[in-house]
C-alpha atoms as a PDB file:
ATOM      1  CA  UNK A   1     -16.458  27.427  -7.689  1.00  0.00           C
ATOM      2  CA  UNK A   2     -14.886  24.891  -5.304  1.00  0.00           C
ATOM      3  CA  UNK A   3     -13.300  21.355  -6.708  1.00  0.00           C
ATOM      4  CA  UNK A   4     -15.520  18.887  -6.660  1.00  0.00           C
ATOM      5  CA  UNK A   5     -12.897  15.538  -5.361  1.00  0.00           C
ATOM      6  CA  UNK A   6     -13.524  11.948  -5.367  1.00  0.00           C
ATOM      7  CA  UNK A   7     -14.900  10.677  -1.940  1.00  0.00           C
ATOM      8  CA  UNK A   8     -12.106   9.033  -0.690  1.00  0.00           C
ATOM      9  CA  UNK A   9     -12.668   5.105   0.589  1.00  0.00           C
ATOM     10  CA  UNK A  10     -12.240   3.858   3.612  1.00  0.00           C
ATOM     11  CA  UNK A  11     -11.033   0.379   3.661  1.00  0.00           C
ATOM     12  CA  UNK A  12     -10.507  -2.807   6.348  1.00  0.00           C
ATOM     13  CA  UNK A  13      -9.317  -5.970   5.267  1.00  0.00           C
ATOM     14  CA  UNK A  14      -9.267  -8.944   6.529  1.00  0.00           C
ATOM     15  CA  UNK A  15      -6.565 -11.579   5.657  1.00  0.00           C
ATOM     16  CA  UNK A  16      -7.313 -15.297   5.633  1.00  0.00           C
ATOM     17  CA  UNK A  17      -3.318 -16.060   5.979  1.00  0.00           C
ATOM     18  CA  UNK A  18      -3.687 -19.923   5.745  1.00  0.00           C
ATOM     19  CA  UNK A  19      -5.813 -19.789   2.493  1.00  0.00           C
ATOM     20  CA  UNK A  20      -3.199 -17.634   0.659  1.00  0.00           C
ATOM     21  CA  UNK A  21      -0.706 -19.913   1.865  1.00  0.00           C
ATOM     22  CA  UNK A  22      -2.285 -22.672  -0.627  1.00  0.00           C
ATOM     23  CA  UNK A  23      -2.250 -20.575  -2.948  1.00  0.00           C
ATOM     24  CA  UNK A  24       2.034 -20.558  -2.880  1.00  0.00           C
ATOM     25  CA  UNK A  25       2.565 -23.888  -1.973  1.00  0.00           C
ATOM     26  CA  UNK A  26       3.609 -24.560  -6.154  1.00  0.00           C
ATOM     27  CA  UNK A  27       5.136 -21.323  -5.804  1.00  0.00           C
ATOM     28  CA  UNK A  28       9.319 -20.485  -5.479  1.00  0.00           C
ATOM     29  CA  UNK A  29       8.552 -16.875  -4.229  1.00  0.00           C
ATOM     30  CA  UNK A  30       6.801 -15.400  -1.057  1.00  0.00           C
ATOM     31  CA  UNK A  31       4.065 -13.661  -0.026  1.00  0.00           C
ATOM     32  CA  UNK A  32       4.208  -9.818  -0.044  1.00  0.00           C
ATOM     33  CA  UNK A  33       2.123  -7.974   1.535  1.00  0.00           C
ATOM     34  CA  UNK A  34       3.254  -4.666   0.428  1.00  0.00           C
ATOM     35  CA  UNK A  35       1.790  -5.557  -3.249  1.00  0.00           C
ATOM     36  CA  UNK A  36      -1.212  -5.945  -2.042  1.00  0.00           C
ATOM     37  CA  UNK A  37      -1.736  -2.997   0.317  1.00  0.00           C
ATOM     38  CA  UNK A  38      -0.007  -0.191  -2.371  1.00  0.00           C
ATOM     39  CA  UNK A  39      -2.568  -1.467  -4.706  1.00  0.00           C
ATOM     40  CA  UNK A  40      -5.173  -0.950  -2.008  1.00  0.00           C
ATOM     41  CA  UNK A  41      -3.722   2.587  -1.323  1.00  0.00           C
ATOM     42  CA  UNK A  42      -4.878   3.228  -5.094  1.00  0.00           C
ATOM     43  CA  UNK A  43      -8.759   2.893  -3.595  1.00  0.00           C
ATOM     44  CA  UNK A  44      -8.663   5.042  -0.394  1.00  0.00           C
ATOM     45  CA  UNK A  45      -7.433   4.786   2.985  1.00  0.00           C
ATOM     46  CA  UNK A  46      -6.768   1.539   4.777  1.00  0.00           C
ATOM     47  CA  UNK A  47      -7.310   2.237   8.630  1.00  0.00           C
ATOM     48  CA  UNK A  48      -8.277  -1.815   9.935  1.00  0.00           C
ATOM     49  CA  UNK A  49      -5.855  -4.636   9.053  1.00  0.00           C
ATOM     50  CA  UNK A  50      -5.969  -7.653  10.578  1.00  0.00           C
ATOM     51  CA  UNK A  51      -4.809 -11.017   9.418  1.00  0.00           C
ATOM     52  CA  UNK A  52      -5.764 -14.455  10.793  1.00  0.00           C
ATOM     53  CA  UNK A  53      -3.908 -18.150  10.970  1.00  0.00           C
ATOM     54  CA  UNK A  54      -1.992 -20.700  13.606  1.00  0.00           C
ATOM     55  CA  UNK A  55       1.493 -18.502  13.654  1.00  0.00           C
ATOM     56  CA  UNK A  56       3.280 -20.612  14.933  1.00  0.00           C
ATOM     57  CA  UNK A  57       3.029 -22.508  11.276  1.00  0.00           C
ATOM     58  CA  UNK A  58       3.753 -19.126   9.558  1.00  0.00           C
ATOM     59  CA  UNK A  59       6.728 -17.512  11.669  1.00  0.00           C
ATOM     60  CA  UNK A  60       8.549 -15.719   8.938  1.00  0.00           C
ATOM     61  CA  UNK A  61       5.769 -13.995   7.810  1.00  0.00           C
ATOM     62  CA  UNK A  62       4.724 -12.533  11.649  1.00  0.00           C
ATOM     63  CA  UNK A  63       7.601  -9.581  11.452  1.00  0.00           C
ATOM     64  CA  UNK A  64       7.184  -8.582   8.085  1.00  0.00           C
ATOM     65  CA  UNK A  65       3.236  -8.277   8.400  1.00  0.00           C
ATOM     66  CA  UNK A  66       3.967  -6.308  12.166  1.00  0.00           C
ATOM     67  CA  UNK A  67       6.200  -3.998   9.817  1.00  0.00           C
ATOM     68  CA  UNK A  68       3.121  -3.441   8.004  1.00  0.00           C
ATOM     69  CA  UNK A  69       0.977  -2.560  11.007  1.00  0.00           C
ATOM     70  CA  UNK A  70      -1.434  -5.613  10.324  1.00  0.00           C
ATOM     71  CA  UNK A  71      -2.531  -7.160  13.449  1.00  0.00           C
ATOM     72  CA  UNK A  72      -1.998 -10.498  13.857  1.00  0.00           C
ATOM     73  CA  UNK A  73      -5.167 -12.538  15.263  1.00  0.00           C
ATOM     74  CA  UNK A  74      -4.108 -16.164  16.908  1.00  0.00           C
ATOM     75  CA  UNK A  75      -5.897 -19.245  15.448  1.00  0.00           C
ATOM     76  CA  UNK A  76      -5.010 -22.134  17.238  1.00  0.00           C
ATOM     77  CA  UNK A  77      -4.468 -25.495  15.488  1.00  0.00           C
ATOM     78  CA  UNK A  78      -7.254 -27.002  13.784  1.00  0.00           C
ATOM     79  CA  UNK A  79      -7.097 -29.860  15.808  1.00  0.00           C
ATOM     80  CA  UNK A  80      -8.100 -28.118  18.891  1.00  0.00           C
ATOM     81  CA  UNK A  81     -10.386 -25.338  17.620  1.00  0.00           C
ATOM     82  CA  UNK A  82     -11.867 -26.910  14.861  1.00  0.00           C
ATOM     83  CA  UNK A  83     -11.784 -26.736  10.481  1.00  0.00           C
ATOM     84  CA  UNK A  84     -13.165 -23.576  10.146  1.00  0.00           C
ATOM     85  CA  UNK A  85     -12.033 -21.180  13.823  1.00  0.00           C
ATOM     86  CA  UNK A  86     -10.482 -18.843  11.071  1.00  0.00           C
ATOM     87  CA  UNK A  87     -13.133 -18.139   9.196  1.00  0.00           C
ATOM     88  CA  UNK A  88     -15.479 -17.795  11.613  1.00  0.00           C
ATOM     89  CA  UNK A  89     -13.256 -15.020  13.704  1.00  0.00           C
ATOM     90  CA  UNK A  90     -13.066 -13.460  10.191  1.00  0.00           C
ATOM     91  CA  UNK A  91     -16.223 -13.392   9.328  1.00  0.00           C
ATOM     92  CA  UNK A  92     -17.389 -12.321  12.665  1.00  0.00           C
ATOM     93  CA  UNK A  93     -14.951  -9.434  13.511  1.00  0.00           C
ATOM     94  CA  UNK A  94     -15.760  -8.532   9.732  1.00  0.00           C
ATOM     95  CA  UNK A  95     -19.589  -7.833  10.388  1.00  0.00           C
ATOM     96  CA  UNK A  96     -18.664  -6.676  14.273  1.00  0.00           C
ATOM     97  CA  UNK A  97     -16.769  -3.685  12.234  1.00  0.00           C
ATOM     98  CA  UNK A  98     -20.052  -3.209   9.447  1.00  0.00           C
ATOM     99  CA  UNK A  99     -22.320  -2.243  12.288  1.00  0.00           C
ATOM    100  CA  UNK A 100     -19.835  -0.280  14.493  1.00  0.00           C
ATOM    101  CA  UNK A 101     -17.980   1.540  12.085  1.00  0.00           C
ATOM    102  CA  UNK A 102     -20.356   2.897   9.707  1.00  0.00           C
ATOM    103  CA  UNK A 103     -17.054   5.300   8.376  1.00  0.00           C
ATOM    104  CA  UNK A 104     -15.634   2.350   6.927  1.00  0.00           C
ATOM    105  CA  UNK A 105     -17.430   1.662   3.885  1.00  0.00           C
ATOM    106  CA  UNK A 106     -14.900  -0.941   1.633  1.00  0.00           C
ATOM    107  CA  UNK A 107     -14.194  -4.475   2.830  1.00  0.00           C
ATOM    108  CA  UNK A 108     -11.372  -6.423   1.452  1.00  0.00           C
ATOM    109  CA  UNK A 109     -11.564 -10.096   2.038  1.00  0.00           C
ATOM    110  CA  UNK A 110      -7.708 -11.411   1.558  1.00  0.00           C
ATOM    111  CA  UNK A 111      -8.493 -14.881   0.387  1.00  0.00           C
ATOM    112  CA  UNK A 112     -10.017 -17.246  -2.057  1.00  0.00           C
ATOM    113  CA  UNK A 113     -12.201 -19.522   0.121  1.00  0.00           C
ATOM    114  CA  UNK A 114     -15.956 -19.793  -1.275  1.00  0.00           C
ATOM    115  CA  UNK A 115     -16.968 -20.196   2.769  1.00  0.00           C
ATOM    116  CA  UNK A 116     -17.004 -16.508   2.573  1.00  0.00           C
ATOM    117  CA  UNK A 117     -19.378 -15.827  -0.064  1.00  0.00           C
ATOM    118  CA  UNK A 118     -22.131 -15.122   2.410  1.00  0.00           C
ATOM    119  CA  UNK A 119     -19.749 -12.519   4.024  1.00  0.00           C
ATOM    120  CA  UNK A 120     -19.269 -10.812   0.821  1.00  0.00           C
ATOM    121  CA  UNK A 121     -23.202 -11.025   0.295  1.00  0.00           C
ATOM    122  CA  UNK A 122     -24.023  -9.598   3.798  1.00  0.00           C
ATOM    123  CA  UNK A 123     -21.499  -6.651   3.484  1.00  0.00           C
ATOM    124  CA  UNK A 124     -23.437  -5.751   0.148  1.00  0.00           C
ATOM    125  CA  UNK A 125     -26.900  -5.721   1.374  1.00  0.00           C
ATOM    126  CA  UNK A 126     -25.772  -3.194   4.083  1.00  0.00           C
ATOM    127  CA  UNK A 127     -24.593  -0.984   1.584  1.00  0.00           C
ATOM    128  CA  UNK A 128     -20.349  -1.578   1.655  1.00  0.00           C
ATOM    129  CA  UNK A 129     -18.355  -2.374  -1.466  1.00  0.00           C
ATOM    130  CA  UNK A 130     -16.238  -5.262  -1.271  1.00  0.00           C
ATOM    131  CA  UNK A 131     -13.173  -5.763  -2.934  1.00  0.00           C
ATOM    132  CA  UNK A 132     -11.485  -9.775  -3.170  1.00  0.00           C
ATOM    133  CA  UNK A 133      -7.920 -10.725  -3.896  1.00  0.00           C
ATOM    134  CA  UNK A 134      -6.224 -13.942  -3.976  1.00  0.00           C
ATOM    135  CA  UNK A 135      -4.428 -16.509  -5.846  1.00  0.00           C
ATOM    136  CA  UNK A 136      -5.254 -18.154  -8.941  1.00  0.00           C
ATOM    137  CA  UNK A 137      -4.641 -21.822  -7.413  1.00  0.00           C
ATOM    138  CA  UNK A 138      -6.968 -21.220  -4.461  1.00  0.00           C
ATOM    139  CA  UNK A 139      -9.190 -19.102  -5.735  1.00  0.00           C
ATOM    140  CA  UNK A 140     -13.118 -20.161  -5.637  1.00  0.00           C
ATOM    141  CA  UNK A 141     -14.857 -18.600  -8.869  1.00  0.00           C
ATOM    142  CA  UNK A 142     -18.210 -17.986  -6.605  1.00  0.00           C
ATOM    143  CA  UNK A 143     -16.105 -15.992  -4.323  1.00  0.00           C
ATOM    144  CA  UNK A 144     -15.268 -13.931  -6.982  1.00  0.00           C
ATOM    145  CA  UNK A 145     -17.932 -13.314  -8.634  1.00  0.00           C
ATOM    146  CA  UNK A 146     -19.667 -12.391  -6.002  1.00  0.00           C
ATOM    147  CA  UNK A 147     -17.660  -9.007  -5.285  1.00  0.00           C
ATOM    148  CA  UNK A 148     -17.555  -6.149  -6.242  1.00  0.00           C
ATOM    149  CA  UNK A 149     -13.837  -6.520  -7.380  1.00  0.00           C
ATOM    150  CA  UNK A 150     -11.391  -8.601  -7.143  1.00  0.00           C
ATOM    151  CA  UNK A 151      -7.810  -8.452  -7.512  1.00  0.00           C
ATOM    152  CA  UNK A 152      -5.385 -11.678  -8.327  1.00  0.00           C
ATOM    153  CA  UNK A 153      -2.455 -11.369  -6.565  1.00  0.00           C
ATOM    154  CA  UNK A 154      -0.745 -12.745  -9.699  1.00  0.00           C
ATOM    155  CA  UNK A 155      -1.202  -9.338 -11.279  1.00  0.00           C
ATOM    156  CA  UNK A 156      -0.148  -7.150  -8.743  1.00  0.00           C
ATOM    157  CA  UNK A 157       2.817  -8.658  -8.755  1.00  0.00           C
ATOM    158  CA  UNK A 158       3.196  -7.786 -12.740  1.00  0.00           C
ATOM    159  CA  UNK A 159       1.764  -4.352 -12.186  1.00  0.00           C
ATOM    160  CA  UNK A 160       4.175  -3.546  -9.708  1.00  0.00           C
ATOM    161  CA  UNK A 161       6.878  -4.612 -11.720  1.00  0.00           C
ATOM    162  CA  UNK A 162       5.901  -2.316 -14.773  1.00  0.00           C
ATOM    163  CA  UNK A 163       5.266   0.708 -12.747  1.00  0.00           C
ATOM    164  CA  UNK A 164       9.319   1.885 -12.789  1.00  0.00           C
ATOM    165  CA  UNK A 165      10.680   4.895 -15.477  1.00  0.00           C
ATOM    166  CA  UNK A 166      14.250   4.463 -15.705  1.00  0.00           C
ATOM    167  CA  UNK A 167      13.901   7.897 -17.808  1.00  0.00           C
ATOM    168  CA  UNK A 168      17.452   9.143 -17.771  1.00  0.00           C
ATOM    169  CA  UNK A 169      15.721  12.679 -17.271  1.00  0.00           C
ATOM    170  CA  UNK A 170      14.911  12.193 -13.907  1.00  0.00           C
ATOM    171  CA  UNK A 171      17.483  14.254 -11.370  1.00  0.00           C
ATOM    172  CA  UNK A 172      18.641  11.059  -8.621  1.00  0.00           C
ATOM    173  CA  UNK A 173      17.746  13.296  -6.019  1.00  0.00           C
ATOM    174  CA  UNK A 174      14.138  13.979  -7.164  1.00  0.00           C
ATOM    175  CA  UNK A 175      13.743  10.545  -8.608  1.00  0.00           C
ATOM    176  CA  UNK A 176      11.777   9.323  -5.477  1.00  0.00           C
ATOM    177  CA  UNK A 177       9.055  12.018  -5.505  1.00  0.00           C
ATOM    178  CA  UNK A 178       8.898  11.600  -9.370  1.00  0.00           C
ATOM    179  CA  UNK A 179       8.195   7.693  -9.227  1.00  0.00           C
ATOM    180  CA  UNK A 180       6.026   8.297  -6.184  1.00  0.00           C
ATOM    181  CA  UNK A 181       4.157  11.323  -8.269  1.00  0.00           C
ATOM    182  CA  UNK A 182       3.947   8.737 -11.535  1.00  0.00           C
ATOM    183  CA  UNK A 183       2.443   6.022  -9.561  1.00  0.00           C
ATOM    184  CA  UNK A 184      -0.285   8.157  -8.124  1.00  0.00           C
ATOM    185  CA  UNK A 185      -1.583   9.460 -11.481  1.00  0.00           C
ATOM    186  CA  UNK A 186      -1.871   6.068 -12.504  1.00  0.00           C
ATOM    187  CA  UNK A 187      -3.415   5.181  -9.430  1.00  0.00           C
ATOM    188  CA  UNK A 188      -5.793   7.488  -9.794  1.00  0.00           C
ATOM    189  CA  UNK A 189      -6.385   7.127 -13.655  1.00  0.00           C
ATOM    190  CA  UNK A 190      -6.934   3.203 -13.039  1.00  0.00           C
ATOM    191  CA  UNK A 191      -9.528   4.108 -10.636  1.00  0.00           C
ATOM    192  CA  UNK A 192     -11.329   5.865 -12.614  1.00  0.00           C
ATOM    193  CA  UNK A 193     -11.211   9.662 -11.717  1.00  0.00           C
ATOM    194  CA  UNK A 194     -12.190  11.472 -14.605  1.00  0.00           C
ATOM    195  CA  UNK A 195      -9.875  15.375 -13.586  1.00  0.00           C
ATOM    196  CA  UNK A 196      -6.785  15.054 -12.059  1.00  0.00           C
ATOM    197  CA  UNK A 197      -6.287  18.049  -9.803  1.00  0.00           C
ATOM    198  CA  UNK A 198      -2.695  18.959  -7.801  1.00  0.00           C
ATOM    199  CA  UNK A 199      -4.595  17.951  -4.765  1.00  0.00           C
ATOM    200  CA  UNK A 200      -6.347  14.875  -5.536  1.00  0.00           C
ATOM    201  CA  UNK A 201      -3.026  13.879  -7.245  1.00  0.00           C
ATOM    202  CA  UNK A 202      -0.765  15.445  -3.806  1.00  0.00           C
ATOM    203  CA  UNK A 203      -3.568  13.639  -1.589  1.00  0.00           C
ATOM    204  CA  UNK A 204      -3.182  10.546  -2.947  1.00  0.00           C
ATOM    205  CA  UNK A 205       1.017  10.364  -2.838  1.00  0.00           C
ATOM    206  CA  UNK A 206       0.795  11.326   0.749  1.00  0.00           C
ATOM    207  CA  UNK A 207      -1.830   8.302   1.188  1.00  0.00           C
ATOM    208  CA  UNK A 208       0.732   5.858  -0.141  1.00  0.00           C
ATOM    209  CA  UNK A 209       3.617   8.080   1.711  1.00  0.00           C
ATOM    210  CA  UNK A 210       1.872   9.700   4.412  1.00  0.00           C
ATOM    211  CA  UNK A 211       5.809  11.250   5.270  1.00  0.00           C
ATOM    212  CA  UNK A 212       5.684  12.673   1.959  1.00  0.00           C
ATOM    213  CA  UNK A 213       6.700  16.568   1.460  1.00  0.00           C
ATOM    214  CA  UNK A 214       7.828  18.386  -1.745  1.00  0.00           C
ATOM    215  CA  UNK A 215       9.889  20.522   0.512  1.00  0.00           C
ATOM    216  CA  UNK A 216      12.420  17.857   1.178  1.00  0.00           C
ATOM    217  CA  UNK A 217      12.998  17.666  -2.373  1.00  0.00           C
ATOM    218  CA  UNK A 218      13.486  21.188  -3.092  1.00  0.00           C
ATOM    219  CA  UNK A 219      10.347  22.644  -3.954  1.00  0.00           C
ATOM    220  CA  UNK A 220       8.735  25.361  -2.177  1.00  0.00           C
ATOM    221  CA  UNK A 221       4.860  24.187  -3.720  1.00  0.00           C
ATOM    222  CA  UNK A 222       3.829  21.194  -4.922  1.00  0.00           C
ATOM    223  CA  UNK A 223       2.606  23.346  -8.146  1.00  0.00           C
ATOM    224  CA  UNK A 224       6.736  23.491  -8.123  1.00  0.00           C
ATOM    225  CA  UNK A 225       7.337  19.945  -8.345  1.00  0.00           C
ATOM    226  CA  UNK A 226       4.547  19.520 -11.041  1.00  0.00           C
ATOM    227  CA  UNK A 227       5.931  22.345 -13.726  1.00  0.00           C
ATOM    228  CA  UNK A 228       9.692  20.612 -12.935  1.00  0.00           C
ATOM    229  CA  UNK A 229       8.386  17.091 -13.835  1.00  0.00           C
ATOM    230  CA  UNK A 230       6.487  18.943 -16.718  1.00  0.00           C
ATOM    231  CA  UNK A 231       9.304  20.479 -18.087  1.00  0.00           C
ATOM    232  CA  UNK A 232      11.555  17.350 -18.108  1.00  0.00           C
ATOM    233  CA  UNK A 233       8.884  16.580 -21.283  1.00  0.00           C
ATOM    234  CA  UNK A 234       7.378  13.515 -18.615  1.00  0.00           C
ATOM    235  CA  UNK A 235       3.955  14.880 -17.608  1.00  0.00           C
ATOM    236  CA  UNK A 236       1.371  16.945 -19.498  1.00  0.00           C
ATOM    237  CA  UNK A 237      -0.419  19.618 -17.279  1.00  0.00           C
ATOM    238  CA  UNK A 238      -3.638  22.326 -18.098  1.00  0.00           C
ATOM    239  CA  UNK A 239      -4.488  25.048 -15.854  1.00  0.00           C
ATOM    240  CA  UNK A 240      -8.173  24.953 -14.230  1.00  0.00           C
ATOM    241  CA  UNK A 241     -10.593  26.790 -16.059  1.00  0.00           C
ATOM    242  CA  UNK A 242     -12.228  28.124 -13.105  1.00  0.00           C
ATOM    243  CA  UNK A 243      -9.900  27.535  -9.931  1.00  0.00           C
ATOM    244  CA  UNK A 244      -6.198  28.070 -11.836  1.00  0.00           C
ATOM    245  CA  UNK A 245      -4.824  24.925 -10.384  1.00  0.00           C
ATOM    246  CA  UNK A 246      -2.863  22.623 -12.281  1.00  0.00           C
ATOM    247  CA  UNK A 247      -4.583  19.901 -13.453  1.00  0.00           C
ATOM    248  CA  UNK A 248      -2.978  16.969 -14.596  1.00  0.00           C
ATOM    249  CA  UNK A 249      -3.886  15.058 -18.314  1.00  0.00           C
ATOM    250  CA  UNK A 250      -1.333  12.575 -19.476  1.00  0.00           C
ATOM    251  CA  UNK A 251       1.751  10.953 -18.074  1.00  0.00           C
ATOM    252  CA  UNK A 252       5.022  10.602 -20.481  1.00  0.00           C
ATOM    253  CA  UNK A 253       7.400   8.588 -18.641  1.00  0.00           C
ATOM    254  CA  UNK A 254       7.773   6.254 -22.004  1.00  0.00           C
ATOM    255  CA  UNK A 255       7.081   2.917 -20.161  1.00  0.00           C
ATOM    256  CA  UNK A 256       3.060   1.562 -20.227  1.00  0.00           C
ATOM    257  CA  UNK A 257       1.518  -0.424 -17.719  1.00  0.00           C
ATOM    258  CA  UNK A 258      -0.024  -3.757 -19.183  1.00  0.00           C
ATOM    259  CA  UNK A 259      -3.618  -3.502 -19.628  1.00  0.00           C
ATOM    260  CA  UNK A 260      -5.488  -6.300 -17.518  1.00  0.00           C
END
């Protein structure tokens, strides 16, 4: 009998820049975008990114978010186009893509303005599952109770931070693929998927590293890699009843992500 995966999401996300910038105007550190997309790899694929604001206020951020392949959409200044330009680019592109793209079926909104609660409604009816994230400080409670999910960047930052195994087991020169392997099953367990095949497990490293290969590390399968980590005492593995794959049922890498 064939595996039975997870349907893998698709996601776009839209980033109202100027709204998260409230959000760290108290704040001594900077935004990162990278938190917020590897915890968006998690969900599924993210093929649209596209972020929106008056640059020229927000210069060191425009090289960092290229880096990260989001597009950049120009806002002039408010003065000229008017209070709300952004988030009526945003919430038109964002509806543009619901109709055209019928593929894409998970909308992130990046921000924490209630102006876009009607977005987030709109999205629903037509069947899409919307995920929010944003700060704490400039965060609108009907925003986010209106999606399906939402994420405070607060927490990503924590999660990220408690994701590491400094096991002492771990070879240097596998400790990459080990890490990357780690933070998939958890990934994947925080999501929700109920059997943890090789594939889904493989599939889901290569989303967050799409240049990802056991081969460069030595291994000739993936089923390889798994049985070394497995015999290091750091992951717990069953074979498939019915297809003889590895399966994978509990992580022991000693350090435990904080339950939100």
């Amino acid at each position: 009998m064939a595996q039975i995966l997870p349907t893998q999401r698709n996601l776009a996300v839209f980033i109202d820049f100027e709204n998260l910038a409230l959000g760290f105007q108290e704040k001594s550190q900077s935004f990162d975008i990278s938190r917020v997309l590897d915890r968006l790899l998690d969900k599924g694929k993210v093929i649209v990114k596209i972020a929106y604001a008056d640059w020229s206020r927000f210069r060191r951020y425009t090289g960092i978010l290229h880096e990260a392949g989001v597009e950049l959409i120009e806002i002039p200044k408010r003065g000229v186009s008017g209070k709300n330009s952004a988030d009526i680019r945003l919430v038109v592109d964002g509806m543009e893509l619901c109709h055209t793209k019928p593929h894409v079926d998970t909308f992130v909104v990046v921000s924490g303005d209630s102006d876009f609660t009607p977005l987030v409604s709109k999205l629903k009816e037509n069947g899409k599952h919307v995920i929010g994230v944003g700060m704490r400080a400039s965060t609108s409670d009907l925003l986010a109770q209106n999606c399906d999910e939402f994420l405070y960047y607060e927490d990503l930052t924590t999660e990220t931070k408690e994701r590491g195994t400094s096991s002492s087991s771990i070879p240097d020169d596998k400790r990459e693929a080990w890490t990357l392997l780690f933070d998939a099953v958890r990934a994947l367990q925080r999501e929700g998927a109920e059997v943890l095949y090789a594939s889904l497990v493989k599939d889901t490293m290569r989303r967050k590293r799409p240049s990802f290969s056991e081969s460069a590390y030595g291994y000739d399968s993936f089923s390889d890699l798994l049985e070394d980590v497995r015999d290091a005492g750091l992951v717990e593995l069953r074979e498939h009843e019915r297809s003889g794959t590895w399966v994978v049922t509990a992580l022991k890498t000693g350090r435990r992500r904080r339950r939100r």
